[in-house]
N, C-alpha and C. Protein backbone atom coordinates (compact mmCIF):
# COMPACT_ATOMS: atom_id res chain seq x y z
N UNK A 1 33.91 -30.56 127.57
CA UNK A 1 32.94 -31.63 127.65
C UNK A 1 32.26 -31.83 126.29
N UNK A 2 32.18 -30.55 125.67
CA UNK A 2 31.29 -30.53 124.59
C UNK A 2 32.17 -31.63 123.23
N UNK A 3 33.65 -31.36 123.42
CA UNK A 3 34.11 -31.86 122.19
C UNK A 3 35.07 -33.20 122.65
N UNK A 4 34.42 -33.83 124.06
CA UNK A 4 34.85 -34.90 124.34
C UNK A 4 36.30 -35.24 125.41
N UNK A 5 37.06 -34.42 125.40
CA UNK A 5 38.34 -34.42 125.98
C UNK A 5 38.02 -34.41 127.65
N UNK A 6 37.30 -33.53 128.00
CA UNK A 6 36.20 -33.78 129.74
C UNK A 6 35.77 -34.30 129.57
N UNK A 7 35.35 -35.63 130.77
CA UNK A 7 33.89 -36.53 130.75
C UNK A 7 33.55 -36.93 129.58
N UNK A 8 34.64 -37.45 129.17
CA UNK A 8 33.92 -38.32 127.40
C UNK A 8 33.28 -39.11 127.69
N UNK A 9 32.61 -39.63 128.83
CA UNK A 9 31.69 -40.67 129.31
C UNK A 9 29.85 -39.82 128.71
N UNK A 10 29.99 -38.74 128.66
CA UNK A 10 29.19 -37.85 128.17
C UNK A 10 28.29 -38.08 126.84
N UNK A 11 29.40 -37.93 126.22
CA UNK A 11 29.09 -38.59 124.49
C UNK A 11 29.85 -37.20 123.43
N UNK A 12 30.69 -36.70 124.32
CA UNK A 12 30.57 -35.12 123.69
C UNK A 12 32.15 -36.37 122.81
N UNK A 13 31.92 -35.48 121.23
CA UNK A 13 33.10 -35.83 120.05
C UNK A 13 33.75 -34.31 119.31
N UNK A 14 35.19 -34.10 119.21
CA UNK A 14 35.65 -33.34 118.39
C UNK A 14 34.99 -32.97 117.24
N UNK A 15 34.01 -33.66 116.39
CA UNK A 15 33.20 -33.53 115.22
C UNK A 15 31.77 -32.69 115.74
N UNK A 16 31.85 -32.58 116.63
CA UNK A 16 30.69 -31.92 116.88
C UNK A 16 30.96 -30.13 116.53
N UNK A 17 32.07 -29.72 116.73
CA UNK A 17 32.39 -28.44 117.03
C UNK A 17 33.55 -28.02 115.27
N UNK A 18 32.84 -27.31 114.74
CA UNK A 18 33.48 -26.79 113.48
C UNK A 18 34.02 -25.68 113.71
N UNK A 19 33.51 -25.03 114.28
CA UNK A 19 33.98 -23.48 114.47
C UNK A 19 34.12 -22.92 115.98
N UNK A 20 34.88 -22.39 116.60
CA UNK A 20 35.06 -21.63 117.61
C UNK A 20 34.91 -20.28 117.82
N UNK A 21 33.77 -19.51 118.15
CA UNK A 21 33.29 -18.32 118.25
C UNK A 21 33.59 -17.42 119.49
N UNK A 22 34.36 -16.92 119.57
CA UNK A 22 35.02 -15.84 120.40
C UNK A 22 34.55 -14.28 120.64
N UNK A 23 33.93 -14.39 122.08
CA UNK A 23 33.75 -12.71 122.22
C UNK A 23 34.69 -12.07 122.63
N UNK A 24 34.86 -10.26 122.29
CA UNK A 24 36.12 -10.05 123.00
C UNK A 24 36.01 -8.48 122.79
N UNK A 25 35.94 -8.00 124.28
CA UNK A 25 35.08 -6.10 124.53
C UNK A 25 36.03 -5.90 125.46
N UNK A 26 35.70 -4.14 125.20
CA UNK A 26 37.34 -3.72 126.29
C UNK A 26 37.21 -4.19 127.77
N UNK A 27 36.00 -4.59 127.96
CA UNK A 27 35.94 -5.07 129.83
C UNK A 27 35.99 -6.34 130.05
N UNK A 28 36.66 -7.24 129.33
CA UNK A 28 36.72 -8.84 128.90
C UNK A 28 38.09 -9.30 130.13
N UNK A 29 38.66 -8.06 130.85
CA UNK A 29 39.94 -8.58 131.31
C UNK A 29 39.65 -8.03 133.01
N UNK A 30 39.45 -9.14 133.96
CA UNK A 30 39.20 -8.46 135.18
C UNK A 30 39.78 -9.44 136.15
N UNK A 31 40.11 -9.06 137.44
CA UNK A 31 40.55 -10.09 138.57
C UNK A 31 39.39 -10.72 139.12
N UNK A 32 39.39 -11.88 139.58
CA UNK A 32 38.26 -12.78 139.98
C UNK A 32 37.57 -11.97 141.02
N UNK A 33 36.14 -11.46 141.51
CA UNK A 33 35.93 -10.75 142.06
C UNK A 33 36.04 -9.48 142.28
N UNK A 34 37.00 -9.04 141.30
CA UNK A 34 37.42 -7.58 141.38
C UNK A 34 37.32 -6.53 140.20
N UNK A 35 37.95 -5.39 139.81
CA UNK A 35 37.92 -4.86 138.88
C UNK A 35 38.51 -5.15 137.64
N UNK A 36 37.97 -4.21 136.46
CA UNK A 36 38.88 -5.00 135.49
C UNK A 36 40.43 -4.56 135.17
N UNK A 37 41.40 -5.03 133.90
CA UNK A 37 42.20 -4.81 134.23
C UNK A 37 42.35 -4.00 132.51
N UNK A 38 43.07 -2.51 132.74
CA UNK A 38 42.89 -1.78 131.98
C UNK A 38 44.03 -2.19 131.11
N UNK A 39 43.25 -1.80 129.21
CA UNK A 39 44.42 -1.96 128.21
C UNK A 39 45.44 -1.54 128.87
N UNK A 40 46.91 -2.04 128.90
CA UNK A 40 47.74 -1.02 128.78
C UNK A 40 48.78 -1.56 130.77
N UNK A 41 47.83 -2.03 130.95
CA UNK A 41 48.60 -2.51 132.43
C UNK A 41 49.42 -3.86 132.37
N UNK A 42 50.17 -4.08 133.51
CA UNK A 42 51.20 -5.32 133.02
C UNK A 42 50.53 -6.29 132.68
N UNK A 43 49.28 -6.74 133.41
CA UNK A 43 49.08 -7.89 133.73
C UNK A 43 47.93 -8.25 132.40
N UNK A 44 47.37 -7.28 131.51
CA UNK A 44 46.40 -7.04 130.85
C UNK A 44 46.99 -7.93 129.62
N UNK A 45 46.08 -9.00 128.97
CA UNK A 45 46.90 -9.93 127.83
C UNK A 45 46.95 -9.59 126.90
N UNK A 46 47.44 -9.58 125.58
CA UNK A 46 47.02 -9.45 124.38
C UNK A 46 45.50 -10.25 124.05
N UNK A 47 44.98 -9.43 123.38
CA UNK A 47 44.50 -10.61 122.47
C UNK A 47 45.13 -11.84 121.33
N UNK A 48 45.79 -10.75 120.60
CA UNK A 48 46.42 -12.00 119.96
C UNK A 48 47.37 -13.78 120.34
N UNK A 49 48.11 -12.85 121.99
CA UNK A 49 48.10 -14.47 122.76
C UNK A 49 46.74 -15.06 122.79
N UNK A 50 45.90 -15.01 123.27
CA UNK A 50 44.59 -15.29 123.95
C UNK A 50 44.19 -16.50 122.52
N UNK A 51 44.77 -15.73 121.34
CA UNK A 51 43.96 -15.87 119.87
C UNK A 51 44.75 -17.61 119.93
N UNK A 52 45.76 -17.13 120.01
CA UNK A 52 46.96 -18.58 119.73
C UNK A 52 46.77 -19.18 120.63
N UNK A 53 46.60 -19.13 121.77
CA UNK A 53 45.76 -19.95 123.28
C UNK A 53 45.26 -20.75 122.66
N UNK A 54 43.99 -20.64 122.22
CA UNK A 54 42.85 -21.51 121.84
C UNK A 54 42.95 -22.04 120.65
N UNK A 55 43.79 -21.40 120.00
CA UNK A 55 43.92 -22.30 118.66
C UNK A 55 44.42 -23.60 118.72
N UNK A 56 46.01 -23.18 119.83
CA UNK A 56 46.53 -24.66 120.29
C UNK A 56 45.58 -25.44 121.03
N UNK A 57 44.80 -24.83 121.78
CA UNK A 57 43.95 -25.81 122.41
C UNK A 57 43.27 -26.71 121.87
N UNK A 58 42.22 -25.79 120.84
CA UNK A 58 41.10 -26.71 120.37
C UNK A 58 41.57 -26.88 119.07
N UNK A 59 42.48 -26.91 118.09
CA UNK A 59 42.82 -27.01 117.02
C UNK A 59 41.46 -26.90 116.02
N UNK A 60 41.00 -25.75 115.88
CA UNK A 60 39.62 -25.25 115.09
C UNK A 60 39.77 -23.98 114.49
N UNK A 61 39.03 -23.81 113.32
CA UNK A 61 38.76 -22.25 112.59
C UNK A 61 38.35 -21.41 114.24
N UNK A 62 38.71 -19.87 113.75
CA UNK A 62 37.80 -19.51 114.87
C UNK A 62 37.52 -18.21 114.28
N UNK A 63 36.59 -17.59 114.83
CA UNK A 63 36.36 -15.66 114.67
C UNK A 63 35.40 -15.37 115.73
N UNK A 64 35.87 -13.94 116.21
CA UNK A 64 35.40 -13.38 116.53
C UNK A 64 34.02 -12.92 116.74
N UNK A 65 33.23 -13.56 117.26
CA UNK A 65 31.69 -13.47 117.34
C UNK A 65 31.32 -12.03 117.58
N UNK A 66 31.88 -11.37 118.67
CA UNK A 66 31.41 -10.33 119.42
C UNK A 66 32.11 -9.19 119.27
N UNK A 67 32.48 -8.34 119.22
CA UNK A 67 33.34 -7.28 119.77
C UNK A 67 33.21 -5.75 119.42
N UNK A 68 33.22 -4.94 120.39
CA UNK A 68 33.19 -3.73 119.76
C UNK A 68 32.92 -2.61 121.15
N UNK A 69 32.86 -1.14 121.01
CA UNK A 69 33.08 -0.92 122.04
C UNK A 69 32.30 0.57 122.08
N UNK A 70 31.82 1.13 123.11
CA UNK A 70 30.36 2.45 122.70
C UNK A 70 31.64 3.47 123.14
N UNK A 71 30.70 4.63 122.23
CA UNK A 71 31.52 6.11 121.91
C UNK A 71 32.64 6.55 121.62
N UNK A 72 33.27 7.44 121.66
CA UNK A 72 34.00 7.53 120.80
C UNK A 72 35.36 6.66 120.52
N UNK A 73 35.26 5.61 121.36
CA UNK A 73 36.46 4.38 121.65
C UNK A 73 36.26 3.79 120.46
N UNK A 74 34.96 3.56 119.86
CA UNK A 74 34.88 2.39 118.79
C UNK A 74 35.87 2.26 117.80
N UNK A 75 36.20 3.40 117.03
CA UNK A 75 37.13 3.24 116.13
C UNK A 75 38.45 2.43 116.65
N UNK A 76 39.04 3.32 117.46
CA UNK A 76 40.35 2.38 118.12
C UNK A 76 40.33 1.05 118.83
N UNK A 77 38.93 0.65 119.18
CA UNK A 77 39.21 -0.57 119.77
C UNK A 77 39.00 -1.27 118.31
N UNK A 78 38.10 -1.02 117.50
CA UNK A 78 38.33 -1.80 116.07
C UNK A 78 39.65 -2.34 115.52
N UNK A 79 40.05 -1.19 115.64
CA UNK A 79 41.36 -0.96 114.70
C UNK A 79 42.52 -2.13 115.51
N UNK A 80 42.37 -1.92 117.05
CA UNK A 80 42.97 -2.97 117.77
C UNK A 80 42.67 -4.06 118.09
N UNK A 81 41.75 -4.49 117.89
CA UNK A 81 41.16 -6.05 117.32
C UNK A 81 41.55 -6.70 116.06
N UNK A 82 41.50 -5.85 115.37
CA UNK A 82 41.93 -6.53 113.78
C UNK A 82 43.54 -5.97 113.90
N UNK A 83 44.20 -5.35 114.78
CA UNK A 83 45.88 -5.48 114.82
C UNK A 83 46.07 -6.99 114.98
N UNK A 84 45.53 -7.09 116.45
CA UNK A 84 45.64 -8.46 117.07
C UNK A 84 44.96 -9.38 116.32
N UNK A 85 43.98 -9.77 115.61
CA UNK A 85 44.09 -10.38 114.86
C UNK A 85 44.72 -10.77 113.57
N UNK A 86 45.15 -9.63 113.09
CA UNK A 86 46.33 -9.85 112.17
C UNK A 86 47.35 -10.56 112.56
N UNK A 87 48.17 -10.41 114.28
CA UNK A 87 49.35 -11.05 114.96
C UNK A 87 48.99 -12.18 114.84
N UNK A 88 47.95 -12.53 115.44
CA UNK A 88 47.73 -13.82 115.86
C UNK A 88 47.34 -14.62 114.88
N UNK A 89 46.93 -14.46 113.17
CA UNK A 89 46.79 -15.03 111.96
C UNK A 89 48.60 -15.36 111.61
N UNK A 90 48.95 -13.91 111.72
CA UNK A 90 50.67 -14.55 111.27
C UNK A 90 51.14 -15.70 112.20
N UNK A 91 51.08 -16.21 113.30
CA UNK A 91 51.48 -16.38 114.12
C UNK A 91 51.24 -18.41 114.19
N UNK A 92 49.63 -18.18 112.95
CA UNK A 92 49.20 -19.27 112.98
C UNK A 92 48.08 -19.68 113.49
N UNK A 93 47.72 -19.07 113.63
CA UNK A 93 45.90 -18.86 114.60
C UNK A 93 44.86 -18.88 113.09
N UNK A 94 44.43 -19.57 112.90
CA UNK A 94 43.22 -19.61 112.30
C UNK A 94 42.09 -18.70 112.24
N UNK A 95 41.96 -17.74 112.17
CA UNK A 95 40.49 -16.98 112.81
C UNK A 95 40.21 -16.64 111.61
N UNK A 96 38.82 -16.90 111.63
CA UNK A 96 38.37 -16.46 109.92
C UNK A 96 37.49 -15.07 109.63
N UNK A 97 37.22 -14.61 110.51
CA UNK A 97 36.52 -13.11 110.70
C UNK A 97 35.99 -12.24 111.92
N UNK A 98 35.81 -11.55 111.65
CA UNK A 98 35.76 -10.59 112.77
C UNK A 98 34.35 -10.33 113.03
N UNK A 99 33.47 -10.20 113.55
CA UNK A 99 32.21 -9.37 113.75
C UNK A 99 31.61 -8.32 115.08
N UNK A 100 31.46 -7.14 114.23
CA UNK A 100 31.66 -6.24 114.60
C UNK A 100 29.62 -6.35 115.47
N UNK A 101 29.41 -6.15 116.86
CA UNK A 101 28.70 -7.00 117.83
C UNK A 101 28.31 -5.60 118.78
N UNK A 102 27.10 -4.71 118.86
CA UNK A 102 26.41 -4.85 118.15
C UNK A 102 26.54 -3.82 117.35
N UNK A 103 25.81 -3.97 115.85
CA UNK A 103 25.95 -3.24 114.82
C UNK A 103 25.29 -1.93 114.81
N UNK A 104 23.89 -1.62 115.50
CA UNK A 104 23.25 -0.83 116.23
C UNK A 104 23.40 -0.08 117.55
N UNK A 105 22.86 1.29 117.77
CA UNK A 105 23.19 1.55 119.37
C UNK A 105 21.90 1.25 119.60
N UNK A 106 21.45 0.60 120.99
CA UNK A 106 20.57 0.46 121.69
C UNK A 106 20.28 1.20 123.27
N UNK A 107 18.81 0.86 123.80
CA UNK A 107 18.63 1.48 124.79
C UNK A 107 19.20 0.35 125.62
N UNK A 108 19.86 0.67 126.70
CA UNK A 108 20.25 0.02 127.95
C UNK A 108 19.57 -1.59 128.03
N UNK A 109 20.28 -2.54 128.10
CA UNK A 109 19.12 -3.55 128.94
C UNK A 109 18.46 -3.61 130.36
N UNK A 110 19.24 -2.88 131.21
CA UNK A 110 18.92 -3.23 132.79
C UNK A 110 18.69 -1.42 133.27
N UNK A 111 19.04 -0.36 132.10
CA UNK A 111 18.28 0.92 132.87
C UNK A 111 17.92 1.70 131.24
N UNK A 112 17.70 2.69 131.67
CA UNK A 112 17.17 3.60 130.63
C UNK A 112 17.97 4.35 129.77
N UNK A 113 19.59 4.15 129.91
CA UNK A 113 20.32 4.81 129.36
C UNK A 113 20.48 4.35 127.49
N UNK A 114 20.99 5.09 126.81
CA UNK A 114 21.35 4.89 125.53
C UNK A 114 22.50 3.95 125.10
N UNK A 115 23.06 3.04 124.70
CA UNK A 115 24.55 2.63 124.56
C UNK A 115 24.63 2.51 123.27
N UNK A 116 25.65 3.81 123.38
CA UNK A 116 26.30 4.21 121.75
C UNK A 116 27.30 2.98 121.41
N UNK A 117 26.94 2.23 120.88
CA UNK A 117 27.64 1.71 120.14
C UNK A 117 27.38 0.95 118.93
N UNK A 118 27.87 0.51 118.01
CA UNK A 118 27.94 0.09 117.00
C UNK A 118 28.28 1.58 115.71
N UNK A 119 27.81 0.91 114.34
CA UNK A 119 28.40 1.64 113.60
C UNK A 119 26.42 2.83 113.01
N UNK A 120 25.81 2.17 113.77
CA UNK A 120 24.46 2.76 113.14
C UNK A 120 24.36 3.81 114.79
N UNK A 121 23.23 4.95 115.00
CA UNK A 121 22.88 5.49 115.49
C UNK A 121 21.60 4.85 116.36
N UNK A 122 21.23 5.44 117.59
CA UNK A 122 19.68 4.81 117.96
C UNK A 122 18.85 5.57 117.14
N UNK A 123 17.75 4.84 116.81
CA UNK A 123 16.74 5.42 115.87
C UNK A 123 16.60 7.05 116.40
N UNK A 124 16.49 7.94 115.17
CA UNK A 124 15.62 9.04 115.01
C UNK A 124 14.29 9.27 115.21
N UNK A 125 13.67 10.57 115.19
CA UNK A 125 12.07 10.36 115.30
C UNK A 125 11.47 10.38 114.23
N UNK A 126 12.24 10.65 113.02
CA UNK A 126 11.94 10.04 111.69
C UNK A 126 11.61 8.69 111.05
N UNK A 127 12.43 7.17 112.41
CA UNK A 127 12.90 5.90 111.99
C UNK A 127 13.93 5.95 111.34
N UNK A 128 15.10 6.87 110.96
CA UNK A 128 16.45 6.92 110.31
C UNK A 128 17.26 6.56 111.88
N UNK A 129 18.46 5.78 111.17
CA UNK A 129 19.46 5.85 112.07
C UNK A 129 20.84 6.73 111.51
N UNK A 130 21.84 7.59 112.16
CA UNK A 130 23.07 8.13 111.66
C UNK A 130 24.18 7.21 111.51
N UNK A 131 24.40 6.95 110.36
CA UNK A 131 25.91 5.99 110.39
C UNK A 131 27.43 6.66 111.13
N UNK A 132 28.00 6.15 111.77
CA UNK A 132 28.75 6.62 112.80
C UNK A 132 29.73 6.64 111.29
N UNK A 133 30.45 8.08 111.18
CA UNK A 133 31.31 8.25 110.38
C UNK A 133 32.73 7.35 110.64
N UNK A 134 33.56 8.26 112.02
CA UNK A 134 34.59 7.23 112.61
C UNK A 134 34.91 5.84 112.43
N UNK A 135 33.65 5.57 112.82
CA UNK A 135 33.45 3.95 112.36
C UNK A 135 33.54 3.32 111.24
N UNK A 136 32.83 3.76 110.59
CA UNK A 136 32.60 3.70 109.37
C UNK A 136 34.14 3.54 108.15
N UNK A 137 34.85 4.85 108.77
CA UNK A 137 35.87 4.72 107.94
C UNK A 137 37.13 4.02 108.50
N UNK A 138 36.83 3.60 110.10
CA UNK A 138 37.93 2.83 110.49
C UNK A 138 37.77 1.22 109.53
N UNK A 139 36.18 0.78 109.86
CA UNK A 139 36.19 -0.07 108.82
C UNK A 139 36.70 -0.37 107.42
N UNK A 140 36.31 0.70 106.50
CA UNK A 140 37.39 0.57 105.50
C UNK A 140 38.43 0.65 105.21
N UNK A 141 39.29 1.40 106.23
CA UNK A 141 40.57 1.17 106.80
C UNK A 141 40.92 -0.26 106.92
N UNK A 142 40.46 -1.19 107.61
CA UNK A 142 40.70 -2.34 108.54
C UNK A 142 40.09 -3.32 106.93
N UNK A 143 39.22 -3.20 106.36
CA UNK A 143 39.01 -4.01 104.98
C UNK A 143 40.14 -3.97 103.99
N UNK A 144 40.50 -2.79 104.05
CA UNK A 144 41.62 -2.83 102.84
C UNK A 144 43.00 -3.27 103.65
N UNK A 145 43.12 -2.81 104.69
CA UNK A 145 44.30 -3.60 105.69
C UNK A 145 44.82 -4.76 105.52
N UNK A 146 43.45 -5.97 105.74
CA UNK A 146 43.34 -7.22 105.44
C UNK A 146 43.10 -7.77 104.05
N UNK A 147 42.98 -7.05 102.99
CA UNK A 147 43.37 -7.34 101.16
C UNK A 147 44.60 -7.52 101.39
N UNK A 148 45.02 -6.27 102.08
CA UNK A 148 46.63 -6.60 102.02
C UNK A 148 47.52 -7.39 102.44
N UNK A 149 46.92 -7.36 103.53
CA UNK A 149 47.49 -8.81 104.32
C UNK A 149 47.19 -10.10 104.06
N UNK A 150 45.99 -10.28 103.62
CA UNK A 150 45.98 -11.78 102.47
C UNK A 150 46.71 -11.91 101.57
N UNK A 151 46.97 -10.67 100.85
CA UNK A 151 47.85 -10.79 99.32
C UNK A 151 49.32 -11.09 100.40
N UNK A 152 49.90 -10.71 101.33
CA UNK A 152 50.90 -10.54 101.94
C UNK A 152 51.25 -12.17 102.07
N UNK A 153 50.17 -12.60 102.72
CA UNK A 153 50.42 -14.21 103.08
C UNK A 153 50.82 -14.82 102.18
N UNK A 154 49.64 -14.84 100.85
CA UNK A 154 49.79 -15.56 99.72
C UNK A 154 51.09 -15.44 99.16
N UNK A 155 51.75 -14.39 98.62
CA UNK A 155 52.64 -14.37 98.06
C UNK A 155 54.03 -15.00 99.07
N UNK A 156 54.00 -14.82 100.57
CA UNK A 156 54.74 -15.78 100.82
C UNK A 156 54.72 -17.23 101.09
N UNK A 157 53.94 -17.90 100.73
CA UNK A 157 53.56 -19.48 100.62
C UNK A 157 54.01 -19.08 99.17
């Protein structure tokens, strides 16, 4: 509706929408009403289809708004976000970055628990937070990954 193609009686225009912002966490895949559906099962999609989905759809830049995943998963679901986004760039998918969502661990929204995630620690009783090492170096892993894989592109154009 927003970019006109629904109910263009609306006023919604393709020019309205520059960018396409995509969330995408390991519990993003579930049956209507039911549980979700674990990496690794038949029915469970890539991301990188998902990536080329929408590209054909809405023909727009896109990245990754959201993603990331608490304890000690973070590194590997990183690392498998920016796989799949690598596929889905070769492939022709537009996506222009990744953001890593949230960058901090926080206290629970709806109970009292902690949720480890991001690449910082929940505050200390100092006000310091611990930079999650794992993380940390999966990231520079996944930065220099993608030098490479830009230089990779370029040189074949």
């Amino acid at each position: 509706m927003l970019i006109g193609r629904v109910e263009p009686e609306l006023g919604g225009s393709e020019d309205v929408v520059d960018v396409i912002g995509l969330n995408f966490y390991p519990h993003n895949q579930w049956y209507l009403n039911g549980p979700t559906i674990p990496m690794g099962h038949h029915e469970y999609r890539a991301l990188s289809e998902m990536l080329v989905e929408v590209a054909e759809r809405y023909k727009k830049p896109m990245f990754i708004a959201e993603t990331g995943a608490e304890g000690s998963g973070r590194p590997a679901w990183l690392h498998y976000v920016c796989d799949e986004v690598r596929d889905a760039t070769s492939l022709g998918a537009p996506v222009q970055g990744i953001c890593l969502y949230p960058v901090t661990a926080y206290p629970g929204w709806d109970n009292s628990r902690h949720a480890e995630v991001g690449l910082f620690s929940t505050i200390h009783a100092d006000g310091s937070r611990t930079v999650r090492k794992p993380l940390a170096d999966e990231l520079e892993r996944q930065r220099q990954s993608f030098l490479a894989f830009e230089e990779q592109q370029a040189s074949a154009l």
